[in-house]
N, C-alpha and C. Protein backbone atom coordinates (compact mmCIF):
# COMPACT_ATOMS: atom_id res chain seq x y z
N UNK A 1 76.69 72.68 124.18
CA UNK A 1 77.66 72.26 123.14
C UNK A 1 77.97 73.46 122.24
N UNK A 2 77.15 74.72 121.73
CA UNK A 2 77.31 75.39 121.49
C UNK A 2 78.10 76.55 121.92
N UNK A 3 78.29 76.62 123.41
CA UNK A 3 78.85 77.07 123.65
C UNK A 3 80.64 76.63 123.86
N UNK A 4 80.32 75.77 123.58
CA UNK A 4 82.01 74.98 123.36
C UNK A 4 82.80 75.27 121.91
N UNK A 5 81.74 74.86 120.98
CA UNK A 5 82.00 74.76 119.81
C UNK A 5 82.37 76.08 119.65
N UNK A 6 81.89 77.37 120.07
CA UNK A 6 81.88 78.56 119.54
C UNK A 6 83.42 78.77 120.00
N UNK A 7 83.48 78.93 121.26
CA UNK A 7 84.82 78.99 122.11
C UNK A 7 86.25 78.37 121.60
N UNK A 8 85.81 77.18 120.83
CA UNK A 8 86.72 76.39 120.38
C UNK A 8 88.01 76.09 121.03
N UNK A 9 87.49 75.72 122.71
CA UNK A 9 88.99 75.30 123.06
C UNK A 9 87.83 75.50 124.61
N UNK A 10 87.23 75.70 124.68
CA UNK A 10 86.76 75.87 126.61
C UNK A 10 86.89 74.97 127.04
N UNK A 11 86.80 73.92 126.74
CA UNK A 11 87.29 72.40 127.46
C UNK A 11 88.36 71.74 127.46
N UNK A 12 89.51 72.67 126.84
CA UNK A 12 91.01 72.47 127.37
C UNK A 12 91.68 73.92 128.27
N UNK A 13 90.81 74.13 129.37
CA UNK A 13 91.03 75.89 129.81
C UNK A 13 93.24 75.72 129.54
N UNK A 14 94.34 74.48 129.81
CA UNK A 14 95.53 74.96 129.56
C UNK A 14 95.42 75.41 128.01
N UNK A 15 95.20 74.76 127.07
CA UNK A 15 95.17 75.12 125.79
C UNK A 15 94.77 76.43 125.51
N UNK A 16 93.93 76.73 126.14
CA UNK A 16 93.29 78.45 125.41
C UNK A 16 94.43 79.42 126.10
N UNK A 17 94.83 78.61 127.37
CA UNK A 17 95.41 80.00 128.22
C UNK A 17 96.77 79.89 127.47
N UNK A 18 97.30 79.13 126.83
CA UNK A 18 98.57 78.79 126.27
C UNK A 18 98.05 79.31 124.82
N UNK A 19 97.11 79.21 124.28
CA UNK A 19 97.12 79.69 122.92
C UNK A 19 96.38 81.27 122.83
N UNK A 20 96.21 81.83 124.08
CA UNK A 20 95.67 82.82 123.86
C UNK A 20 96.56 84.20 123.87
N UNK A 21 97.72 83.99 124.92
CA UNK A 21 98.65 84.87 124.50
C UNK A 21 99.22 85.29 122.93
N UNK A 22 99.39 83.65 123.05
CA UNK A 22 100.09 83.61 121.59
C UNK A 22 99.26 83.99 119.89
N UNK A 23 98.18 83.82 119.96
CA UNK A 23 96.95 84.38 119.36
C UNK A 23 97.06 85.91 119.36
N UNK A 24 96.87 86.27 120.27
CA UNK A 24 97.05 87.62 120.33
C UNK A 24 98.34 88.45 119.78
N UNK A 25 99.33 87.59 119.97
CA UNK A 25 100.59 88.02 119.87
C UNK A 25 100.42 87.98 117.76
N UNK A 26 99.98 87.26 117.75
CA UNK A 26 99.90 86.81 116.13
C UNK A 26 98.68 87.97 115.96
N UNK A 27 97.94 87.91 116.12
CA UNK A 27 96.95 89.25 115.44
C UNK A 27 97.87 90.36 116.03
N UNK A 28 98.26 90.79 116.59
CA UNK A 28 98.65 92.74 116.86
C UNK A 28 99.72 92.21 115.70
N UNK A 29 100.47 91.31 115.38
CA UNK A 29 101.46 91.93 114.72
C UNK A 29 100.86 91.44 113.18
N UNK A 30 99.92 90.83 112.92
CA UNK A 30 99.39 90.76 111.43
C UNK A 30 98.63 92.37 111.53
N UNK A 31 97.89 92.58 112.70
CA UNK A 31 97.28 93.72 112.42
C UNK A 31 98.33 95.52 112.28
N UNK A 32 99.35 95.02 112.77
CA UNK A 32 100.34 96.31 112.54
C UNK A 32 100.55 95.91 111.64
N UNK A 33 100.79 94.80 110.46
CA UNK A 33 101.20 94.98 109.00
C UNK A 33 100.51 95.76 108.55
């Protein structure tokens, strides 16, 4: 369970793969501010 909780999404693998681009896409461009 811990390892779920940490992951926060491993048990929807479409959800992470759909929010992980987009995650990313949102940090490089908060992190180039």
């Amino acid at each position: 369970m811990a390892d779920t909780v940490q992951d926060g999404g491993r048990r929807k693998p479409e959800t992470t793969v759909l929010n992980e681009p987009f995650d990313i896409r949102i940090q490089k461009a908060t992190w180039k501010v």
